[in-house]
N, C-alpha and C. Protein backbone atom coordinates (compact mmCIF):
# COMPACT_ATOMS: atom_id res chain seq x y z
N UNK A 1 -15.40 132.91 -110.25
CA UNK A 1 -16.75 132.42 -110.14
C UNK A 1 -17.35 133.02 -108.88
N UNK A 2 -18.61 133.97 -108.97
CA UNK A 2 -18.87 134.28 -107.91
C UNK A 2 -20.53 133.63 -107.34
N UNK A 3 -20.96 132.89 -106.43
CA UNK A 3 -21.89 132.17 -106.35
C UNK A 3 -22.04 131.00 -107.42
N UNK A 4 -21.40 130.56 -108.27
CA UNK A 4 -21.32 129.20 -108.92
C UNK A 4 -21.54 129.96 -109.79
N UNK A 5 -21.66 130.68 -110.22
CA UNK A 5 -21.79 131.43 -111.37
C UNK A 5 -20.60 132.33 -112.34
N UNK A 6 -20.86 132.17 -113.46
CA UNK A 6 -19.54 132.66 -114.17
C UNK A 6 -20.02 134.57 -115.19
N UNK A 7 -20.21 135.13 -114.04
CA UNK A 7 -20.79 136.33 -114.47
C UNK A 7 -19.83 137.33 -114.46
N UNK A 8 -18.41 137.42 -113.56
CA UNK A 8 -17.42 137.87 -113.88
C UNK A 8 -16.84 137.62 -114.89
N UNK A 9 -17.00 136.75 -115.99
CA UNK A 9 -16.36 136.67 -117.09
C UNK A 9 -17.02 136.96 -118.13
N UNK A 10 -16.61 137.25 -119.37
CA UNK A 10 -17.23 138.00 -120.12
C UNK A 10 -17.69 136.74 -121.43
N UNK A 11 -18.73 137.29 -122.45
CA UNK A 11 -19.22 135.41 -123.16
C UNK A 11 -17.95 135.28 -123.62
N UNK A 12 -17.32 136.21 -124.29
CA UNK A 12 -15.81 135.70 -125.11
C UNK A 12 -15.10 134.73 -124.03
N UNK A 13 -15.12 134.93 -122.86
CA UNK A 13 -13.65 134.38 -121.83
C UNK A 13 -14.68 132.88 -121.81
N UNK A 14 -16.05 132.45 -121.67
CA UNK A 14 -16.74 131.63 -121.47
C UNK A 14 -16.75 130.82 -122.53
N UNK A 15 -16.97 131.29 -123.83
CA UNK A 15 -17.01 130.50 -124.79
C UNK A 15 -15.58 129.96 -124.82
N UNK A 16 -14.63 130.60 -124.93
CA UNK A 16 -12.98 130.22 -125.19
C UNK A 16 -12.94 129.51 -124.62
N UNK A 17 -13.34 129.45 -123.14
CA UNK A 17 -13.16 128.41 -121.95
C UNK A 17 -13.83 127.00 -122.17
N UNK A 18 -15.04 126.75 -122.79
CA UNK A 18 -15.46 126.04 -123.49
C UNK A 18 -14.75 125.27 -124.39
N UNK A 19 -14.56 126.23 -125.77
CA UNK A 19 -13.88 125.73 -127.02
C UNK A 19 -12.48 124.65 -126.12
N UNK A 20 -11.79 125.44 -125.09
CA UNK A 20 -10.79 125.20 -124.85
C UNK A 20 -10.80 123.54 -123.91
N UNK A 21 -11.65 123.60 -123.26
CA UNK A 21 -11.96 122.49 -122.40
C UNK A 21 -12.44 121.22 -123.18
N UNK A 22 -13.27 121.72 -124.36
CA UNK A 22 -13.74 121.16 -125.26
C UNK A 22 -13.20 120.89 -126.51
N UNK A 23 -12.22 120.48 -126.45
CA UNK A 23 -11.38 121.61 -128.25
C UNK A 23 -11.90 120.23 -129.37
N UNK A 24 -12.20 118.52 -129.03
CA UNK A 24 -12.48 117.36 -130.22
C UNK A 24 -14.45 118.20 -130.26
N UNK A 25 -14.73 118.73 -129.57
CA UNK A 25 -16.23 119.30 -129.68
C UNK A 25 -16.09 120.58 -130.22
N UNK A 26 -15.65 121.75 -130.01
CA UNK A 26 -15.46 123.20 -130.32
C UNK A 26 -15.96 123.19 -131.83
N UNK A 27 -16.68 124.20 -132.12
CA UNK A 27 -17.17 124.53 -133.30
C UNK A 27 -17.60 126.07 -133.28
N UNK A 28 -17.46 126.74 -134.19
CA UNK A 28 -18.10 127.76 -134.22
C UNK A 28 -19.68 127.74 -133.62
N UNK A 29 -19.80 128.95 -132.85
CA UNK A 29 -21.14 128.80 -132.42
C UNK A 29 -22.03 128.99 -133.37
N UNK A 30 -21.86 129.93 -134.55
CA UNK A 30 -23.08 129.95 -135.69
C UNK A 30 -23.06 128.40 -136.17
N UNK A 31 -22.23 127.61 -136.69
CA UNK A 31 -21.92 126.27 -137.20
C UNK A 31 -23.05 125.32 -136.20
N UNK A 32 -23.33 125.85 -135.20
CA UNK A 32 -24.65 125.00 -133.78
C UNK A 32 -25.85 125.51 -134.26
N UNK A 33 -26.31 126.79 -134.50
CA UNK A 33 -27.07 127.39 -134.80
C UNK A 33 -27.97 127.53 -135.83
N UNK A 34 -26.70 127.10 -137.31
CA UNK A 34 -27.33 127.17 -138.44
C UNK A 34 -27.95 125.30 -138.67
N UNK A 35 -26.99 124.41 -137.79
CA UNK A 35 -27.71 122.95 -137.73
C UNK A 35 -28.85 123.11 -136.92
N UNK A 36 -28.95 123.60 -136.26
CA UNK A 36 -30.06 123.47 -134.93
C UNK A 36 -31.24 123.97 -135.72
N UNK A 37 -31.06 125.09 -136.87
CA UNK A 37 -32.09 125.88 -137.25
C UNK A 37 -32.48 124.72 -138.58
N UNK A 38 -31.81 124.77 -139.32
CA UNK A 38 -32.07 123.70 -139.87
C UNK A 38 -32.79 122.51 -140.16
N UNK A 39 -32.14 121.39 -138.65
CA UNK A 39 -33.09 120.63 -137.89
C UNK A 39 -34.66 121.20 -137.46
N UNK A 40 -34.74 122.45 -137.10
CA UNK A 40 -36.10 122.99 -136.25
C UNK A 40 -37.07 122.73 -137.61
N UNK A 41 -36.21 123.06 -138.89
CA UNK A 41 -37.40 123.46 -139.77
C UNK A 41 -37.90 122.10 -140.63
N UNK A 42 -37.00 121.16 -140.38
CA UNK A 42 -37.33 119.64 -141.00
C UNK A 42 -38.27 119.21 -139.75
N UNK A 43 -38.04 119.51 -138.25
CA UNK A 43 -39.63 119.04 -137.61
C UNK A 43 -40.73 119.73 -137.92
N UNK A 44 -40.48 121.14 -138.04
CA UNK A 44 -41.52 121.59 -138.23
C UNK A 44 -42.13 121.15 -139.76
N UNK A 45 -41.69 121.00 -140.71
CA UNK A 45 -41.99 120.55 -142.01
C UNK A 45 -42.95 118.78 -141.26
N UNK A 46 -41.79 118.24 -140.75
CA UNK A 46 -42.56 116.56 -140.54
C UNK A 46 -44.11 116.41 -139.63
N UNK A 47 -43.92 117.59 -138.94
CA UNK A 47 -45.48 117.82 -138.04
C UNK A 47 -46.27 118.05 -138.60
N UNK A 48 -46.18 118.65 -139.86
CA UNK A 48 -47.60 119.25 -140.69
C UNK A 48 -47.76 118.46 -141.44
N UNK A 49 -46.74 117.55 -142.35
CA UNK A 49 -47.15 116.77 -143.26
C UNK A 49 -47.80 115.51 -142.92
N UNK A 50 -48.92 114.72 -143.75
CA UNK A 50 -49.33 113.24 -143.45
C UNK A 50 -48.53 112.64 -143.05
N UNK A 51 -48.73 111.78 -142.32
CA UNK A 51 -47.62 110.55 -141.38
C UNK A 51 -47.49 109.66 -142.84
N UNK A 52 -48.44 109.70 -143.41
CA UNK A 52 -48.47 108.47 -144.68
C UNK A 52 -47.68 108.68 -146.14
N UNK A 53 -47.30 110.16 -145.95
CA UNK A 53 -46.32 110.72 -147.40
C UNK A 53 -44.73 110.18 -147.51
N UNK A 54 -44.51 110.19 -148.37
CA UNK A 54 -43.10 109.84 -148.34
C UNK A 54 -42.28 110.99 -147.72
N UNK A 55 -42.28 111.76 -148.26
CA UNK A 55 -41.65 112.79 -148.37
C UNK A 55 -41.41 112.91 -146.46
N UNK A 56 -42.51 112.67 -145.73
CA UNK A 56 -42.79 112.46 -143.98
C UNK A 56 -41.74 111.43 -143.61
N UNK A 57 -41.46 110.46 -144.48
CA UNK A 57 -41.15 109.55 -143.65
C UNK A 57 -39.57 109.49 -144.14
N UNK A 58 -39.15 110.51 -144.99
CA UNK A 58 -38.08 110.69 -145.25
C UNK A 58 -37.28 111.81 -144.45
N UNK A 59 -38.26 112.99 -144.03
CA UNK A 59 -37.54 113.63 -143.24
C UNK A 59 -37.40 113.16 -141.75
N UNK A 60 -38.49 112.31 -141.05
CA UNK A 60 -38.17 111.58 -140.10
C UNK A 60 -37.31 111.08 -140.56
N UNK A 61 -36.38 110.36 -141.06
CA UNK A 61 -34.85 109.62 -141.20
C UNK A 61 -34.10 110.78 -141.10
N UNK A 62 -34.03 111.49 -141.27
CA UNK A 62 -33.70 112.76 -141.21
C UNK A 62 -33.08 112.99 -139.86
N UNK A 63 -34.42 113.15 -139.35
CA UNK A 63 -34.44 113.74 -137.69
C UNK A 63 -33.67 112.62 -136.99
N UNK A 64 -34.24 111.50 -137.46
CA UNK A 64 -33.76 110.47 -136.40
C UNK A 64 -32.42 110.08 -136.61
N UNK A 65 -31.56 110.42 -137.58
CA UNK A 65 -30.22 109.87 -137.82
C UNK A 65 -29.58 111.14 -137.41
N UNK A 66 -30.07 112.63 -137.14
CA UNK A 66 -29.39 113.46 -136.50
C UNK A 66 -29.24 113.69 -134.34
N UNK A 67 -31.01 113.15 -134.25
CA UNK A 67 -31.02 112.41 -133.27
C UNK A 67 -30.24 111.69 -132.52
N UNK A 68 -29.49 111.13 -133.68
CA UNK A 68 -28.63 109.61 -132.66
C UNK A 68 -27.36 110.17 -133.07
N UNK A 69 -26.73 111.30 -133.71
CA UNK A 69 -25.31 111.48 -133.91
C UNK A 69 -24.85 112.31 -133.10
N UNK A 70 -23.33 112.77 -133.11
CA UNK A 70 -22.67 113.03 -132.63
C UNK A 70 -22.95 114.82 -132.52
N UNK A 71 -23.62 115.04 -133.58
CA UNK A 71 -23.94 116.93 -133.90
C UNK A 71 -24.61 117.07 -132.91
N UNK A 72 -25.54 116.27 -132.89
CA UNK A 72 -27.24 116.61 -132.05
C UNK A 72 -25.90 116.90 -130.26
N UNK A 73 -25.56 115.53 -129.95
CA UNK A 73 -24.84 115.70 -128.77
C UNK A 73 -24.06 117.10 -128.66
N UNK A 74 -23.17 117.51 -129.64
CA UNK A 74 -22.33 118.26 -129.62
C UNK A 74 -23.30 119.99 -129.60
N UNK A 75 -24.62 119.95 -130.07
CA UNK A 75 -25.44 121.09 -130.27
C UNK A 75 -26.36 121.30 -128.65
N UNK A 76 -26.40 119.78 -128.22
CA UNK A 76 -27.30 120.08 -127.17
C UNK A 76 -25.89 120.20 -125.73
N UNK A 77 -24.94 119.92 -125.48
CA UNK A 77 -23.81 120.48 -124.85
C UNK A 77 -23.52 121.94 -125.00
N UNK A 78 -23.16 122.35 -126.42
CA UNK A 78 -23.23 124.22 -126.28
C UNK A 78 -24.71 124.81 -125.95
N UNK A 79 -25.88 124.35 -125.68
CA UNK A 79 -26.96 124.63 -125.22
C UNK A 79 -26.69 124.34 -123.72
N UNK A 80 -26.80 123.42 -123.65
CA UNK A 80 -26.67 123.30 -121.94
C UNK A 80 -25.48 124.39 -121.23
N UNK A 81 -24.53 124.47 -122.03
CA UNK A 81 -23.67 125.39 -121.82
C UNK A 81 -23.65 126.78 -121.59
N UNK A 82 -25.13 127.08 -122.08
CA UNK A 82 -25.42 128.94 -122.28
C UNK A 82 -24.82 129.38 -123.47
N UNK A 83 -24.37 128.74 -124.75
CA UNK A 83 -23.81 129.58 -125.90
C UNK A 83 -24.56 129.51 -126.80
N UNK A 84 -26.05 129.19 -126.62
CA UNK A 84 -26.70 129.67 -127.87
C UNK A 84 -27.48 130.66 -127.44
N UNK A 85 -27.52 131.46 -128.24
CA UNK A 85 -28.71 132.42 -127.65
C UNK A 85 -29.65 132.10 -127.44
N UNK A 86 -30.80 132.85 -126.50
CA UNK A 86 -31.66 132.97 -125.64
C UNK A 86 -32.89 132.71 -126.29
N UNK A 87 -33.08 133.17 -127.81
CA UNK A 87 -34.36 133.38 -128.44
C UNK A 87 -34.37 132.44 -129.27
N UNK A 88 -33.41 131.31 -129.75
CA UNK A 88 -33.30 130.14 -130.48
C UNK A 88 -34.13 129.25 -130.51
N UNK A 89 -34.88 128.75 -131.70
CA UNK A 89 -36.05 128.02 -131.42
C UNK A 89 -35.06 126.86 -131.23
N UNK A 90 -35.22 125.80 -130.38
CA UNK A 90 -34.60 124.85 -129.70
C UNK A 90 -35.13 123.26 -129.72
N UNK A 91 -36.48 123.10 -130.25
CA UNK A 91 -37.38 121.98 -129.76
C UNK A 91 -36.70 120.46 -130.53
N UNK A 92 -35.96 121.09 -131.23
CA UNK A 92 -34.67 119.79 -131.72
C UNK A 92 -33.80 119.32 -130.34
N UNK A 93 -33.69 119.98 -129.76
CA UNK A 93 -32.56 119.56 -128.63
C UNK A 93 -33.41 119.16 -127.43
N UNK A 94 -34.54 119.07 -127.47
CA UNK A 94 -35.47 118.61 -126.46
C UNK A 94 -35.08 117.27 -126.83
N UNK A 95 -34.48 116.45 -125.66
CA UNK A 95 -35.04 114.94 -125.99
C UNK A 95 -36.39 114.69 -126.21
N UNK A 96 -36.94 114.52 -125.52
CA UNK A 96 -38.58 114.10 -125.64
C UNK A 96 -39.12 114.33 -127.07
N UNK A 97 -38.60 115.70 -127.40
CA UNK A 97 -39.43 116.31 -128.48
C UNK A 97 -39.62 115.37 -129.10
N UNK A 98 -37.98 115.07 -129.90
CA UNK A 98 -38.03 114.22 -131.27
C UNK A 98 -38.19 113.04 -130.86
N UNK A 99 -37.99 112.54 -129.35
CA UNK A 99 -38.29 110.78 -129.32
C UNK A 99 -39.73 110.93 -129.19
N UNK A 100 -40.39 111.76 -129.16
CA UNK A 100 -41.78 111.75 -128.82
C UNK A 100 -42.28 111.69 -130.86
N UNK A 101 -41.89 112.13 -131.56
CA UNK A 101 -42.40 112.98 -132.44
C UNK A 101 -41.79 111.04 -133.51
N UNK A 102 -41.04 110.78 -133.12
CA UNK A 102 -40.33 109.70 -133.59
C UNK A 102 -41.58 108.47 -133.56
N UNK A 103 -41.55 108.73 -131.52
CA UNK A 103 -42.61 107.35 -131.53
C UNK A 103 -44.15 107.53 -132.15
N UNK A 104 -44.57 108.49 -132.35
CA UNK A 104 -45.93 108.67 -132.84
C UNK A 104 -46.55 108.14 -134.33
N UNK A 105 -44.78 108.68 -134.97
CA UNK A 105 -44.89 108.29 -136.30
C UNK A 105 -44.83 106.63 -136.46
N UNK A 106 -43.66 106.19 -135.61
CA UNK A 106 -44.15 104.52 -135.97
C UNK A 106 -45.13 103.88 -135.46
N UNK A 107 -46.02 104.50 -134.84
CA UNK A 107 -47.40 104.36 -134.28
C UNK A 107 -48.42 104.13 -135.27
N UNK A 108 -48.19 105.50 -136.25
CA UNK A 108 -48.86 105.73 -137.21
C UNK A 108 -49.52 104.57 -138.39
């Protein structure tokens, strides 16, 4: 580690180090990626649709039961971590986002 930083090591030695430290969490990093992307596109679907459709208030259950599980935790840890890439739309792993996007709707 040189300055708190782990730039002498290469992503393979980082991720392993991860998986390894982590091994009841470890998942393939696409397996984060393809949920995360996933998730992005059920908010983005719930933002455009009426607050008053079903179909809205079904994918909010959606969001919000991924919200409170164990994936969301386990997706926003390899994020905090540096193993998702850089250009990943992310606004699922924002807390705020979805508690924001959550409270509006039961507002509604």
């Amino acid at each position: 580690m040189v300055d708190g930083k782990l730039s002498k090591f290469s992503d393979k030695q980082v991720i392993h180090g991860f998986e390894k430290i982590t091994p009841k969490y470890s998942a393939p990093i696409q397996e984060h990626i393809e949920r995360i992307t996933h998730y992005e596109k059920i908010m983005d679907r719930v933002q455009a649709l009426d607050s008053n459709s079903p179909e809205h208030k079904k994918l909010l259950g959606e969001l919000s039961a991924y919200y409170i599980s164990d994936a969301w935790k386990r997706d926003f840890a390899a994020d905090e971590a540096g193993l998702l890439p850089k250009d990943l739309k992310r606004g699922v792993l924002s807390e705020d986002g979805i508690y924001n996007l959550l409270e509006e709707s039961s507002t509604d």
